[in-house]
Protein backbone atom coordinates (compact mmCIF):
# COMPACT_ATOMS: atom_id res chain seq x y z
CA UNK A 1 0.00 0.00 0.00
CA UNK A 2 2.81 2.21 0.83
CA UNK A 3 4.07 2.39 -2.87
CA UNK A 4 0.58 3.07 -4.29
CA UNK A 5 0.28 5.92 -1.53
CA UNK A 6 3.64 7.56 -3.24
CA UNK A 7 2.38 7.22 -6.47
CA UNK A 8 -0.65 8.89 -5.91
CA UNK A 9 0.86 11.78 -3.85
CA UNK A 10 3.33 12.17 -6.90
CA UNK A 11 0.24 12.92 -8.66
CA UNK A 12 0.03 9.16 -10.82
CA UNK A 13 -2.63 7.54 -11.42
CA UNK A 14 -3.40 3.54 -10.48
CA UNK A 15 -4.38 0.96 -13.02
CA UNK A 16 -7.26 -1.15 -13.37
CA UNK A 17 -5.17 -3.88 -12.02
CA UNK A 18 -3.68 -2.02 -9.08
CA UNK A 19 -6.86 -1.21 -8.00
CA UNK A 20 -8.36 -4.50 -8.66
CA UNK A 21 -5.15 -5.75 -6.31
CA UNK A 22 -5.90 -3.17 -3.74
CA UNK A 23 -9.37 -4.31 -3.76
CA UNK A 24 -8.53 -8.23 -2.99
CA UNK A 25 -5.80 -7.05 -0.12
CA UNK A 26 -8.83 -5.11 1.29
CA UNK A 27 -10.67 -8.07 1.82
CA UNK A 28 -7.99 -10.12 3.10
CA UNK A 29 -7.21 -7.38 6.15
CA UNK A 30 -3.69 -6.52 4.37
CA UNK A 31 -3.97 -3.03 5.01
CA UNK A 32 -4.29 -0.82 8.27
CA UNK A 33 -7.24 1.02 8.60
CA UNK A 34 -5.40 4.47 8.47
CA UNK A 35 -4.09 3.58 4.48
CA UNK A 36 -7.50 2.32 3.56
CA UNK A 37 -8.51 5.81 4.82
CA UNK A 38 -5.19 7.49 3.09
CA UNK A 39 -5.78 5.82 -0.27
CA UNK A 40 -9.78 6.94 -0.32
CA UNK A 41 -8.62 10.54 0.42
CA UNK A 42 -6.38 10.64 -2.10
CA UNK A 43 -8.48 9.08 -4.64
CA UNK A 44 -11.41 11.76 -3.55
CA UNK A 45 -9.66 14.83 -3.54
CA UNK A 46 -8.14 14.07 -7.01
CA UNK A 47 -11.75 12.74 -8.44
CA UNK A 48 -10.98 8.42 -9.39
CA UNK A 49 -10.35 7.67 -12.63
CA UNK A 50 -12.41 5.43 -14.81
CA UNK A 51 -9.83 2.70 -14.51
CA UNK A 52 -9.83 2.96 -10.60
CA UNK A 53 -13.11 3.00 -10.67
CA UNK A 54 -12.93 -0.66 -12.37
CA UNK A 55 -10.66 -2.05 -10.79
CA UNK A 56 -11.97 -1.66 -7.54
CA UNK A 57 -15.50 -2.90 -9.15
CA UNK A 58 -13.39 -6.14 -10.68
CA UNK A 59 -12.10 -6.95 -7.30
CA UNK A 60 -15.55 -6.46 -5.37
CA UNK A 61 -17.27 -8.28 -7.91
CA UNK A 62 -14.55 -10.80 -7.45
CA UNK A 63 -14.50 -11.14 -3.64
CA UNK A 64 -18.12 -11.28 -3.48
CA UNK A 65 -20.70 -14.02 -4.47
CA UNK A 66 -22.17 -14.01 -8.03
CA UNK A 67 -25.35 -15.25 -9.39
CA UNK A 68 -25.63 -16.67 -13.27
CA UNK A 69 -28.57 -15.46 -14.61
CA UNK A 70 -27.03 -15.06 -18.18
CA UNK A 71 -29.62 -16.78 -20.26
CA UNK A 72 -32.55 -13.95 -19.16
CA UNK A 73 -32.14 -10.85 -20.71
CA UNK A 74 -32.77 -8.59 -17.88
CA UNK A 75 -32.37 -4.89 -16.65
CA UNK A 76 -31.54 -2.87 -13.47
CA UNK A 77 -32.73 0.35 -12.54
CA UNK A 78 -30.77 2.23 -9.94
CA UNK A 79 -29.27 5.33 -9.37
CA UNK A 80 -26.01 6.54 -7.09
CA UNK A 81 -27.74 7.78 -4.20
CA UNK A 82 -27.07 10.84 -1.99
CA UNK A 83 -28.78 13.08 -3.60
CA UNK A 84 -30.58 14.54 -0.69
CA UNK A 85 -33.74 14.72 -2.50
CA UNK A 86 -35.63 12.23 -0.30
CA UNK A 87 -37.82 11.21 -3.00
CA UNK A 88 -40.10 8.41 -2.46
CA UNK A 89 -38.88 4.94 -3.95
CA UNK A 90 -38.96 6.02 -7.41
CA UNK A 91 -36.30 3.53 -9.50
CA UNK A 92 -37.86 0.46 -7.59
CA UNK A 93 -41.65 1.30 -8.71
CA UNK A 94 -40.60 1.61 -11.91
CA UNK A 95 -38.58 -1.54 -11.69
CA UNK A 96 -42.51 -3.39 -11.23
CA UNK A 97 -43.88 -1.09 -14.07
CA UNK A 98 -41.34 -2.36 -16.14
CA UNK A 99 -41.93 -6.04 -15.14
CA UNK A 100 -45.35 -5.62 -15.42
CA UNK A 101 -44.80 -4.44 -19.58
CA UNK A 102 -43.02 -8.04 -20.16
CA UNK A 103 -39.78 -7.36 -19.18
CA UNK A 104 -37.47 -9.29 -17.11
CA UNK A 105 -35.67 -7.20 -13.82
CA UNK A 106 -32.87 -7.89 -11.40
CA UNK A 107 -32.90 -4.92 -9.17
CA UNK A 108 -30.16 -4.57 -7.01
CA UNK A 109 -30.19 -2.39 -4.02
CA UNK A 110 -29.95 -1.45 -0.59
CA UNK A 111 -31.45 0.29 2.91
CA UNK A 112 -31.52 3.87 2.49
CA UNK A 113 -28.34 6.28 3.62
CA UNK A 114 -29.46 9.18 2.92
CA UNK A 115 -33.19 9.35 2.59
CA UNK A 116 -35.88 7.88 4.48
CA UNK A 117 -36.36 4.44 2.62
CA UNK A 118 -34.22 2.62 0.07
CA UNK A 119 -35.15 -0.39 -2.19
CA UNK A 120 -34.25 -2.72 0.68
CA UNK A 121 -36.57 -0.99 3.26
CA UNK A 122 -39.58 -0.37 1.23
CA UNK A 123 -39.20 -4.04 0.32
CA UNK A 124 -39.19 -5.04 3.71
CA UNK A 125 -42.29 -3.15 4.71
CA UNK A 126 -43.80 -5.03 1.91
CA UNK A 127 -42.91 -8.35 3.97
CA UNK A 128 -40.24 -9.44 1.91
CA UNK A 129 -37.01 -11.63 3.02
CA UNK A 130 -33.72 -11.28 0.83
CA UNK A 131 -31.84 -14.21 -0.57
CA UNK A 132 -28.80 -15.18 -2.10
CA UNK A 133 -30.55 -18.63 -3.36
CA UNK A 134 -30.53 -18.69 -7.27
CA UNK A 135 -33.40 -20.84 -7.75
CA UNK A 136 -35.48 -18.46 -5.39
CA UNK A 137 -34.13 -15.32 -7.52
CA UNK A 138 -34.98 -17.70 -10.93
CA UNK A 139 -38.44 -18.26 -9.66
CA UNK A 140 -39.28 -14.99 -8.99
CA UNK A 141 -38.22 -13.49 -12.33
CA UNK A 142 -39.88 -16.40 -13.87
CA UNK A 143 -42.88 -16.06 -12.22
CA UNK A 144 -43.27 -12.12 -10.68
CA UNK A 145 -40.47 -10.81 -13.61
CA UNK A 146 -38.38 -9.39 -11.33
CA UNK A 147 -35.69 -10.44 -8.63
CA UNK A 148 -33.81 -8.59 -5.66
CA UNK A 149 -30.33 -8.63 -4.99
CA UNK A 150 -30.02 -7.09 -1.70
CA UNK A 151 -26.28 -5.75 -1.86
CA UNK A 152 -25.04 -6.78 1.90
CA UNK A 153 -25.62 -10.72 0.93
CA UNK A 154 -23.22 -10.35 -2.10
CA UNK A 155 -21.03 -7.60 -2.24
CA UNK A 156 -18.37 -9.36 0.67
CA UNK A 157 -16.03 -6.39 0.17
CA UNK A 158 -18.26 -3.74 1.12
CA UNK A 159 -17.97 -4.96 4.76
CA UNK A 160 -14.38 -4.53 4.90
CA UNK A 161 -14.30 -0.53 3.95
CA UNK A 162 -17.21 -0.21 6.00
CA UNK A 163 -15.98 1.11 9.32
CA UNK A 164 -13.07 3.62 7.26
CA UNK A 165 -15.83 4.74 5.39
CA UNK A 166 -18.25 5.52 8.28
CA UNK A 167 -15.21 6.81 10.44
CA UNK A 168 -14.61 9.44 7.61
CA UNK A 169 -17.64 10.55 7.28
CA UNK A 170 -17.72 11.83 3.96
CA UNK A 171 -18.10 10.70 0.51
CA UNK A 172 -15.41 8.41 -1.43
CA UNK A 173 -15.09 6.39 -4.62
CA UNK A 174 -17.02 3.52 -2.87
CA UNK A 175 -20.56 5.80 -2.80
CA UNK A 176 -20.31 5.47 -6.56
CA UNK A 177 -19.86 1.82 -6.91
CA UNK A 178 -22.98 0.25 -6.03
CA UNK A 179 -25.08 0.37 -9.06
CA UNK A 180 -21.81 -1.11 -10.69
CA UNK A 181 -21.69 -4.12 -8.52
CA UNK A 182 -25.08 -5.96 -9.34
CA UNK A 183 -23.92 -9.85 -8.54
CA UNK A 184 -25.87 -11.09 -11.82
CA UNK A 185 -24.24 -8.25 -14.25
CA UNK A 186 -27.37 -7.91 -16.12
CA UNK A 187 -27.27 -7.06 -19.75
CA UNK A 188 -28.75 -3.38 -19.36
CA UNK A 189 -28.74 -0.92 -16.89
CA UNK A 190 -30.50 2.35 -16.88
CA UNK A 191 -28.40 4.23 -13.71
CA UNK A 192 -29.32 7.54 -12.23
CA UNK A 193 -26.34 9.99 -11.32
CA UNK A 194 -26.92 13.33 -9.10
CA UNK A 195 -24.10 15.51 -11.52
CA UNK A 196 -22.89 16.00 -15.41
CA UNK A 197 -19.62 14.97 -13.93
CA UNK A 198 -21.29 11.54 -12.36
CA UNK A 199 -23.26 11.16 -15.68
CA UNK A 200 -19.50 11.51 -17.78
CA UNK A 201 -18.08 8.58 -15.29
CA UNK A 202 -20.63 6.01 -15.67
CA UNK A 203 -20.62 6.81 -19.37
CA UNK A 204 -17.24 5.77 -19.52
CA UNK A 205 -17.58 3.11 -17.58
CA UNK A 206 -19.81 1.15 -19.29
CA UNK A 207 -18.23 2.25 -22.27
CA UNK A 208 -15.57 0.11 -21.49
CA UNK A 209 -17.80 -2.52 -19.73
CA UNK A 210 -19.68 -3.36 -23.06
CA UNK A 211 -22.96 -3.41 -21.82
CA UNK A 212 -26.15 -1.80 -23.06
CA UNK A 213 -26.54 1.51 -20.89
CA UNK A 214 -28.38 4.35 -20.52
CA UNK A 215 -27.10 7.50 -18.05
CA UNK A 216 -29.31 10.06 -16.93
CA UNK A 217 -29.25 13.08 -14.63
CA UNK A 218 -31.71 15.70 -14.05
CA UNK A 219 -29.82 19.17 -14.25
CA UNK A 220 -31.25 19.97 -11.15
CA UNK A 221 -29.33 17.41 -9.18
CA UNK A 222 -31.52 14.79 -9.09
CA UNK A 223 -30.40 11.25 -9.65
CA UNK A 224 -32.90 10.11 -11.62
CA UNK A 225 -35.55 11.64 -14.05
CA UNK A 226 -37.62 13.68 -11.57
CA UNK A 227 -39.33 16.02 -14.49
CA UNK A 228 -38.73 18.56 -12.09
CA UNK A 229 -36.41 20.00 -14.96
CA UNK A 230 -34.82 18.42 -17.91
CA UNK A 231 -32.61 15.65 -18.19
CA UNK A 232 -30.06 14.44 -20.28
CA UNK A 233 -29.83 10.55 -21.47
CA UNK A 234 -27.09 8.93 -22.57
CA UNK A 235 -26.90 5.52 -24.33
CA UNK A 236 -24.34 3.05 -26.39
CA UNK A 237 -26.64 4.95 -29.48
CA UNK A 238 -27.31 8.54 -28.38
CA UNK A 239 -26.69 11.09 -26.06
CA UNK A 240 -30.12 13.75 -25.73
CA UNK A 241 -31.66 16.10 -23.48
CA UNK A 242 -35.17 16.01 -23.29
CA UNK A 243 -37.41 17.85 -21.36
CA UNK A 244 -40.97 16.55 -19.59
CA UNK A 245 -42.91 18.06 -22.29
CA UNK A 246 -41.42 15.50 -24.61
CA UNK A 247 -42.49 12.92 -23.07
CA UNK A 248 -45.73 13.97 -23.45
CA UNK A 249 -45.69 14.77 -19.45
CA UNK A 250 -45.87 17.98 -17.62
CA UNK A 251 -42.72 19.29 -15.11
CA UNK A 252 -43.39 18.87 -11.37
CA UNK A 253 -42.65 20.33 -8.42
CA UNK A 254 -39.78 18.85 -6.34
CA UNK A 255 -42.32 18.76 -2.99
CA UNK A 256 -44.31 16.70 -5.36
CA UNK A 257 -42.19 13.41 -5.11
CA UNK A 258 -41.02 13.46 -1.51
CA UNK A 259 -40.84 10.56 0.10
CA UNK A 260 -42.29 11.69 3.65
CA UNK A 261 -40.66 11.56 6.72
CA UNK A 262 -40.51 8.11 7.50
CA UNK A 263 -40.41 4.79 5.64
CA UNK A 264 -44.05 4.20 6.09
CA UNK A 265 -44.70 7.47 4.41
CA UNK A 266 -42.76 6.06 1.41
CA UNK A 267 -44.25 2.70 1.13
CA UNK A 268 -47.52 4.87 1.16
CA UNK A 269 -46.93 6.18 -2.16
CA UNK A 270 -44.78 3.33 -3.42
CA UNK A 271 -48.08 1.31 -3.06
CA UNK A 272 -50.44 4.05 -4.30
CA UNK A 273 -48.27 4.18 -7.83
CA UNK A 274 -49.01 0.70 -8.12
CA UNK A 275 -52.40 0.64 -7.56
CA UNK A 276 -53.26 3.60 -9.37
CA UNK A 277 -54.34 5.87 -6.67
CA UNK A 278 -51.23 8.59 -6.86
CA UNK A 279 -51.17 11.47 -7.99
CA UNK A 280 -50.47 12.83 -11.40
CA UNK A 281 -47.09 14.12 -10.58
CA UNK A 282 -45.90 10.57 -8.62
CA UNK A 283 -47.24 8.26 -11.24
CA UNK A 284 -45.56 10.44 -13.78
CA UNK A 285 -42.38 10.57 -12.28
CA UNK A 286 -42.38 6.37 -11.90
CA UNK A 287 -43.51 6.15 -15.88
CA UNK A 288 -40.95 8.74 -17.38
CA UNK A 289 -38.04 6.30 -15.32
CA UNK A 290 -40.34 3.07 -16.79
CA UNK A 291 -40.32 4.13 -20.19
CA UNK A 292 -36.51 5.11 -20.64
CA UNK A 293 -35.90 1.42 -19.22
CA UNK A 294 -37.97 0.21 -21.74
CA UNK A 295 -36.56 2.18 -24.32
CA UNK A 296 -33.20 0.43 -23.78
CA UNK A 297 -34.89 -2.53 -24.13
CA UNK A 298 -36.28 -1.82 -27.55
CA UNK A 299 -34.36 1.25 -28.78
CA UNK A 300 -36.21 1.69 -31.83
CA UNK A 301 -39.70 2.44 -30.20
CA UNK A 302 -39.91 5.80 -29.88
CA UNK A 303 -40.53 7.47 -26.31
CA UNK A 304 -44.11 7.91 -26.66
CA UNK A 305 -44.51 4.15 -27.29
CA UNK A 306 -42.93 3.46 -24.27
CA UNK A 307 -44.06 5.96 -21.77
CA UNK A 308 -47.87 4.47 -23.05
CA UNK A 309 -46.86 0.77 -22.32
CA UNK A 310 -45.49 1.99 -18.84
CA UNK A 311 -48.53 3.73 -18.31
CA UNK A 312 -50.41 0.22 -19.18
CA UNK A 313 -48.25 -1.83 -16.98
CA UNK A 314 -49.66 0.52 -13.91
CA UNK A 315 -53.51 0.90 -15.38
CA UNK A 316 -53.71 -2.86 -16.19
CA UNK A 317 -53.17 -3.86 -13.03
CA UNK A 318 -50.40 -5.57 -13.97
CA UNK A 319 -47.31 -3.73 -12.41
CA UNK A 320 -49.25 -4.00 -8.78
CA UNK A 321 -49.74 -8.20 -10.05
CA UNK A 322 -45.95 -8.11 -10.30
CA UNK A 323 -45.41 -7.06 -6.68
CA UNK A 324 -47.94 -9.18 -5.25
CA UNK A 325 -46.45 -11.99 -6.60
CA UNK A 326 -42.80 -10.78 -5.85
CA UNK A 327 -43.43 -10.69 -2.21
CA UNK A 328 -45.55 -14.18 -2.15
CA UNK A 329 -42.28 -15.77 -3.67
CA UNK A 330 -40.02 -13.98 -1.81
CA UNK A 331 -41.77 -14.03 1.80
């Protein structure tokens, strides 16, 4: 650790593979606590670079347990976090929209940090128990078309920067990582950053991953579409801003898709999306994120098509059928 401490007060930069090395010595209690903390500093203040940024994913994804769902064709919908919007459960609605259109989902999350409920929680208030069991997981996207990976069962490494990270108390590279570190790597992703500078990262990222991507970011710091402004998109065959209006939606106000002050507040409207008693603004919100997923899925229907089949999924009855079947399987 010493010698990748020089080099990075000498101004270098690490490779993916020195990273990726850093990563395994992590998890095998090579380092002291103080040049865990030394090494996220330095990687903070300077901003990571895409290649640190993959190596550490390679070695968490390494470390940790992975499940082979390779022969569905699935999606995840999840954005960095720590926004400090404290926006109801937005990206994991949508996630049951989507499955209710047709399409298959393996959602990976977590509890909340930094608002009042995450995926995890508002999952849990649904009844729900979390498992690392592949058939479970191949059940439930069979049957409810969607599975959760709930990030603490998988992602080993995570426990190991854990205390640095809390005894800092501020952000590092490892706040960006989790929407990278889905155990199943599914074949698209549509992730949510909070900045243009976030939004350029992941870009790269999956550039060099391979996968099929989209990247959004509201420009008013949201990490996800909130059509509280515009956004921009950007996918492996465009990069656009649109705005609400052409989605054939109307902007919103930001107090419009809080999540309340507790996680009961949350699940509140989580479960009022479903069953199509929200209002305008929060069902809106949970299609515009519905549709772009579904747009990645099938990039040559245009937007319209595929904020109407989002709207379906939650009209239908189907997208609420999805749940209710999620947490019967997963109970």
């Amino acid at each position: 650790m010493k010698r990748y401490l020089k080099r990075l007060i000498a101004g270098e930069t690490l490779s993916r593979q020195d990273t990726h090395n850093i990563m395994v010595g992590i998890t095998r209690e090579a380092y002291h606590p103080e040049q865990i903390a030394a090494l996220l500093m330095a990687l903070q203040a300077r901003g990571a670079t895409v290649d640190e940024m993959l190596g550490l994913r390679d070695g968490l994804l390494e470390t940790g347990k992975r499940i082979d769902l390779s022969d569905y064709d699935t999606i995840d919908i999840v954005g960095t976090g720590g926004d400090g919007k404290n926006t109801f459960n937005i990206s994991t609605c949508a996630c049951f929209v989507v499955a209710g259109a047709g399409y298959k989902v393996s959602k990976h999350g977590n509890g909340a940090s930094t608002s009042v409920s995450g995926a995890s929680n508002v999952l849990m208030g649904h009844g729900a128990k979390f498992t690392d069991d592949e058939a479970v997981l191949r059940r439930s996207l069979d049957e409810a078309g969607i599975c959760y990976l709930h990030a603490p069962l998988f992602a080993n490494g995570m426990k190991f920067v854990g205390p640095v990270r809390k005894a800092l108390g501020v952000p590092t590279c490892f706040n960006l990582l989790g929407p990278f570190i889905n155990p199943c790597s599914p074949k698209s992703s549509l992730h949510g950053t909070a900045t243009p500078t976030q939004l350029r990262l992941y870009t790269s990222m999956h550039q060099s991953i391979g996968d099929n991507y989209g990247v959004v970011t509201s420009y008013d710091g949201y990490d996800e579409i909130s059509l509280t402004s515009g956004f921009k998109l950007v996918t492996q065959h465009f990069e656009k801003v649109f705005t609400p209006i052409e989605m054939g939606l109307s902007y919103v106000k930001p107090t419009d898709i809080l999540g309340g002050s507790t996680a009961e507040d949350a699940k509140r409207i989580f479960d009022a999306v479903l069953e199509g008693k929200a209002s305008q603004a929060q069902t809106d919100v949970v299609v515009a994120n519905a549709a772009c997923a579904i747009s990645l899925m099938n990039p040559n229907l245009p937007m319209a098509d595929t904020v109407a089949m989002a709207r379906e999924s939650i009209q239908s009855g189907k997208a609420l059928r999805c749940l209710k079947k999620f947490v019967e399987i997963n109970s």
